[in-house]
C-alpha atoms as a PDB file:
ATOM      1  CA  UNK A   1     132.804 107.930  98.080  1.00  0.00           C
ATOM      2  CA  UNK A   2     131.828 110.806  96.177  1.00  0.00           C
ATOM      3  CA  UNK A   3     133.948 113.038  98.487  1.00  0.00           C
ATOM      4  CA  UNK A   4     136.781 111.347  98.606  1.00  0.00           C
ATOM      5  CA  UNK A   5     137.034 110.853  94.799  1.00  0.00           C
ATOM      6  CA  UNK A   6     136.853 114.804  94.591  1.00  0.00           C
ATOM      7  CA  UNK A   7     139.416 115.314  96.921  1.00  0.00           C
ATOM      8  CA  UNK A   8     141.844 113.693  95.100  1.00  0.00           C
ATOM      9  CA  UNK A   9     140.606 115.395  91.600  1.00  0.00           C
ATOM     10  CA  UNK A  10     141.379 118.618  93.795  1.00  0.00           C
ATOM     11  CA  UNK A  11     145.305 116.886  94.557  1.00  0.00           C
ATOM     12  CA  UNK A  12     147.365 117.756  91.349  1.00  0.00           C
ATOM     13  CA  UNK A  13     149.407 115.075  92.313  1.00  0.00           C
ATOM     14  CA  UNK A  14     147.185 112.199  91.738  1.00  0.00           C
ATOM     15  CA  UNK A  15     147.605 110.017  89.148  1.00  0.00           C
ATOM     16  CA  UNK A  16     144.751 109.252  86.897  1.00  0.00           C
ATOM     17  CA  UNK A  17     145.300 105.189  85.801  1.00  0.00           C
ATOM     18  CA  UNK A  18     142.164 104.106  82.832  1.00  0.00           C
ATOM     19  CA  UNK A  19     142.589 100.573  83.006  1.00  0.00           C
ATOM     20  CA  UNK A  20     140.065  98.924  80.050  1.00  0.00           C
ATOM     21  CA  UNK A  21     140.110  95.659  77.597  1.00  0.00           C
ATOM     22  CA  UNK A  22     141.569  96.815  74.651  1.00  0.00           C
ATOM     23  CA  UNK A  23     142.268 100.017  72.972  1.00  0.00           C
ATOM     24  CA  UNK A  24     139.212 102.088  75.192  1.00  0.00           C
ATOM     25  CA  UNK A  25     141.756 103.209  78.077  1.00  0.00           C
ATOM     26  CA  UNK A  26     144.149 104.784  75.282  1.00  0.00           C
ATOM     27  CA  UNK A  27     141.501 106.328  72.986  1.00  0.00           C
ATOM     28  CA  UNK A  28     140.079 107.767  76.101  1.00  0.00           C
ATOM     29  CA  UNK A  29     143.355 109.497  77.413  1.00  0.00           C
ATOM     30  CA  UNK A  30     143.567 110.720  73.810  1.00  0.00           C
ATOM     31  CA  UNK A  31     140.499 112.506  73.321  1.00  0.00           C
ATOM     32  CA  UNK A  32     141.445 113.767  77.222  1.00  0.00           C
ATOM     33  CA  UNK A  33     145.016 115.556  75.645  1.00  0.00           C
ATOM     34  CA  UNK A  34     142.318 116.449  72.754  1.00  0.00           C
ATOM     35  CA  UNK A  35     140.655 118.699  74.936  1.00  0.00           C
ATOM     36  CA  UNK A  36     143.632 119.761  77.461  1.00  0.00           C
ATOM     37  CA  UNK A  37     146.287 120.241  75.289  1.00  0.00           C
ATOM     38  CA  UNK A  38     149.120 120.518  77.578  1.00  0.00           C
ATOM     39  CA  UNK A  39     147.327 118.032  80.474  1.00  0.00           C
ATOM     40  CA  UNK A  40     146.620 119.670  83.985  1.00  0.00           C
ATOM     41  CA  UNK A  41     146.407 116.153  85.643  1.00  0.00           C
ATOM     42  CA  UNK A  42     148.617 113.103  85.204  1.00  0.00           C
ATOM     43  CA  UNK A  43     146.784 110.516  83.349  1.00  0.00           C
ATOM     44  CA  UNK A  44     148.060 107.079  82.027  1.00  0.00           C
ATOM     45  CA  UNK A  45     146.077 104.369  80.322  1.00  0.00           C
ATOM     46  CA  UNK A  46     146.952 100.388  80.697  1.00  0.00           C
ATOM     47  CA  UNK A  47     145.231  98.808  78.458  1.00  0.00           C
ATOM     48  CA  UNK A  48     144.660  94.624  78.961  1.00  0.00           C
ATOM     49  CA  UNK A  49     145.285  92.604  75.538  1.00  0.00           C
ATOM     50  CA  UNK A  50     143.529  89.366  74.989  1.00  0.00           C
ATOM     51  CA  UNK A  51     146.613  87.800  75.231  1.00  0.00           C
ATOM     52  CA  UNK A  52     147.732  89.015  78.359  1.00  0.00           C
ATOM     53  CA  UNK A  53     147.904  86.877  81.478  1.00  0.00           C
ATOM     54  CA  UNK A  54     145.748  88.784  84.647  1.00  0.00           C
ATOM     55  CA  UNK A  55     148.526  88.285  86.611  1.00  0.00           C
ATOM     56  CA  UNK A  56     150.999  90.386  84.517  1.00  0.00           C
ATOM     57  CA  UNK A  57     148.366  92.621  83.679  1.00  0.00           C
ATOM     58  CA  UNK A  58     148.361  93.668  87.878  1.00  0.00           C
ATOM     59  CA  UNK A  59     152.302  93.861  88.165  1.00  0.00           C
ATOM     60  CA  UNK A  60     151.931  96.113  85.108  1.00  0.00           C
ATOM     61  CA  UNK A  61     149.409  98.390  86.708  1.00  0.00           C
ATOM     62  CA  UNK A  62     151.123  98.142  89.977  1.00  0.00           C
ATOM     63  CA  UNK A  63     154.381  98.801  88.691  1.00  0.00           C
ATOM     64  CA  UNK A  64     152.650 102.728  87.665  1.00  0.00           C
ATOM     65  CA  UNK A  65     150.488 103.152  90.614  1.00  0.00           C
ATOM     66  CA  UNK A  66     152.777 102.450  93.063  1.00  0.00           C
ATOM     67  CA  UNK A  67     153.682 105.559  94.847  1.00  0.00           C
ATOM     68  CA  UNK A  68     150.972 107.582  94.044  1.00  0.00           C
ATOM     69  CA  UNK A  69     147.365 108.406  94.810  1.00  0.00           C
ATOM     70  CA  UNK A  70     145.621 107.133  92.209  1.00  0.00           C
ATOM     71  CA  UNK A  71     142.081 107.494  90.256  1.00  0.00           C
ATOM     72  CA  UNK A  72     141.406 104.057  88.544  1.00  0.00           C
ATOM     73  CA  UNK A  73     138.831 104.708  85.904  1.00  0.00           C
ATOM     74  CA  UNK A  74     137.569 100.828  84.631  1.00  0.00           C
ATOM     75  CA  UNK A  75     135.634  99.894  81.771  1.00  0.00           C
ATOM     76  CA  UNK A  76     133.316  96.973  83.670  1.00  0.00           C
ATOM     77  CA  UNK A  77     132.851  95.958  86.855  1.00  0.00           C
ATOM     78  CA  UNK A  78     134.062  92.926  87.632  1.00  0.00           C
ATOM     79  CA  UNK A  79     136.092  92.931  85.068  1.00  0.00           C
ATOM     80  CA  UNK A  80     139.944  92.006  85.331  1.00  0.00           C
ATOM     81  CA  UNK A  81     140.966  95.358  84.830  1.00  0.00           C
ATOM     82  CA  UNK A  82     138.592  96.549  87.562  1.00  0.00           C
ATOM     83  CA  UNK A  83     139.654  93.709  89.595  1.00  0.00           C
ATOM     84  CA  UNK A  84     142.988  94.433  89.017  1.00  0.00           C
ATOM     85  CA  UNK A  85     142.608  97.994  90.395  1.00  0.00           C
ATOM     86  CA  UNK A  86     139.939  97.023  93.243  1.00  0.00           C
ATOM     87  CA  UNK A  87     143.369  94.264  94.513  1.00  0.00           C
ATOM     88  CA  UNK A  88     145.945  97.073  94.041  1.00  0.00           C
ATOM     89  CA  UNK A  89     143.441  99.404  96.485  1.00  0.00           C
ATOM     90  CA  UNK A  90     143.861  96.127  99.288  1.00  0.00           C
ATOM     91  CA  UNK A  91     146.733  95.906  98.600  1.00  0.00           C
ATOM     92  CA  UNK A  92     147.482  99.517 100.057  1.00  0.00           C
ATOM     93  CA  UNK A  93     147.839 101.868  97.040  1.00  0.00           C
ATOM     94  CA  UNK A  94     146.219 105.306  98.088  1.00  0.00           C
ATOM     95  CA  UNK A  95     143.106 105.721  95.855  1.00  0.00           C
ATOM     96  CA  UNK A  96     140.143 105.445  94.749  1.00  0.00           C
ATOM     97  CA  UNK A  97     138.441 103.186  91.574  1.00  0.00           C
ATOM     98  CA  UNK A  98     134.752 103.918  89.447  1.00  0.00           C
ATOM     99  CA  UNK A  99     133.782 101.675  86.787  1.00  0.00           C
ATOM    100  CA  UNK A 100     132.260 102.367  84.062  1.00  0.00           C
ATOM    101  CA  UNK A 101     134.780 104.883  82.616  1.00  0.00           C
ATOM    102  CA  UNK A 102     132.992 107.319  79.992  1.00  0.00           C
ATOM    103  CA  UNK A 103     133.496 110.513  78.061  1.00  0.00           C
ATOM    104  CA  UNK A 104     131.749 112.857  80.567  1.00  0.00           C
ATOM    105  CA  UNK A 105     133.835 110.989  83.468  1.00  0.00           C
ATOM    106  CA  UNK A 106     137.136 112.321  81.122  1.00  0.00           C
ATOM    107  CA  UNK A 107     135.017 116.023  80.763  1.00  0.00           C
ATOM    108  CA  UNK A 108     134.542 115.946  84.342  1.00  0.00           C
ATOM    109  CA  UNK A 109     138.055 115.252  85.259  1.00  0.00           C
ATOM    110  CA  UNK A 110     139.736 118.147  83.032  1.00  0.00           C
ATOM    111  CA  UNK A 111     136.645 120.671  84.152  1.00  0.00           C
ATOM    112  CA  UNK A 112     137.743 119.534  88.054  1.00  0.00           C
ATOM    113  CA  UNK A 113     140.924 119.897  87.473  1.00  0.00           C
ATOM    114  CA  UNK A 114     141.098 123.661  85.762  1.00  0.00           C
ATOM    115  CA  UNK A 115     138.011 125.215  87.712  1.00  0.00           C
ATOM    116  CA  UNK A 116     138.156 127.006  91.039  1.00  0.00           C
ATOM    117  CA  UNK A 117     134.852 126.197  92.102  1.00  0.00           C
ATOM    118  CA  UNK A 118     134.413 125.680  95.401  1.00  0.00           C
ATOM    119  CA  UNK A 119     133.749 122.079  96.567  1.00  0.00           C
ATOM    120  CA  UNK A 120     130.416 122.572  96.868  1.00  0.00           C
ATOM    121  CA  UNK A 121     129.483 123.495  93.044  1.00  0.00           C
ATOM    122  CA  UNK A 122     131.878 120.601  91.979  1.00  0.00           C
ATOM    123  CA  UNK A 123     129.710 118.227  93.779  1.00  0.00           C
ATOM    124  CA  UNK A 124     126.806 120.048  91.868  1.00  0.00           C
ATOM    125  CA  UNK A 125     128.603 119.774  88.372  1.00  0.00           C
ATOM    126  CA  UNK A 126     129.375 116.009  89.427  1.00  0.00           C
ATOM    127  CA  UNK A 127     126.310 114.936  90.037  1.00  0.00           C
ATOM    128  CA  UNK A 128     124.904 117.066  86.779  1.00  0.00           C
ATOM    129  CA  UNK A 129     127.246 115.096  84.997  1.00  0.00           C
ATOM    130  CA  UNK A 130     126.890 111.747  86.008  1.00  0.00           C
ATOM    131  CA  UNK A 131     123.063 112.635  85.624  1.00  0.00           C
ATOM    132  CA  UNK A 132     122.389 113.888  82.410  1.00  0.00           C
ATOM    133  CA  UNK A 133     125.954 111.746  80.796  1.00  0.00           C
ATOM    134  CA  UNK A 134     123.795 109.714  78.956  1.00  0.00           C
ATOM    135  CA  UNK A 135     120.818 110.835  76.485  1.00  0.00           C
ATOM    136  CA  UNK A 136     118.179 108.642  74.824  1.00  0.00           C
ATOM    137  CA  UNK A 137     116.419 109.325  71.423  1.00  0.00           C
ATOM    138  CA  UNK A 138     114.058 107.721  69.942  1.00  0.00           C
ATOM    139  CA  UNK A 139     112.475 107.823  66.602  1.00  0.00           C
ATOM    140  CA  UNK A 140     109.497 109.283  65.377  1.00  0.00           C
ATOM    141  CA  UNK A 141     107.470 106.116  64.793  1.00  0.00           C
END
């Protein structure tokens, strides 16, 4: 899976889809054009409103993906808007879909995207990543 996810961060013409609840998917792709400035990747976020029906939420996302090779980055699994990606992927859009979208996950797609390391070291820098993305602290008590 791992692999395969790489080789299409390595494709500039994938199309990076964050599909969340809420606002998350947009506020990601914002801190994303934060750090790129002019983007080296195509990246669009769809986000799923509470009033939105599930069904119109998938012809939405559909309606983008279609046609492309896609990266769908999802807030939960098992969520609708991982669902929604995990149907369009049976369904026969090219791609691939990770839940659990987070800031290193946006980090790691920009880094992938402007580095020339070979594919080795990216799978290093991946696994780094998804490694040591999350910290813990605790007090002194």
């Amino acid at each position: 899976m791992i692999l395969f996810i790489l080789l299409l961060i390595m494709n500039k013409d994938m199309l990076v889809l964050i599909l969340t609840h809420g606002e998350l998917c947009e506020k990601l792709k914002e801190f994303f054009l934060y750090l790129a400035g002019d983007p080296p990747v195509r990246m669009k976020a769809v986000q799923l409103s509470p009033s939105m029906n599930p069904k119109d939420y998938l012809r939405s996302v559909k309606d983008i993906a279609e046609g492309n090779t896609c990266l769908f980055l999802t807030d939960i699994a098992g969520g609708t808007p991982d669902n929604t990606a995990r149907t369009l992927l049976m369904q026969g859009i090219k791609g691939a879909c990770v839940s659990g979208v987070n800031v290193p996950m946006v980090i790691k797609i920009l880094a992938a995207s402007l580095n020339d390391d070979g594919f080795e070291e990216l799978v290093k820098n991946l696994i780094i990543a998804g490694k040591d993305g999350i910290k813990e602290f605790y007090s002194a008590n």
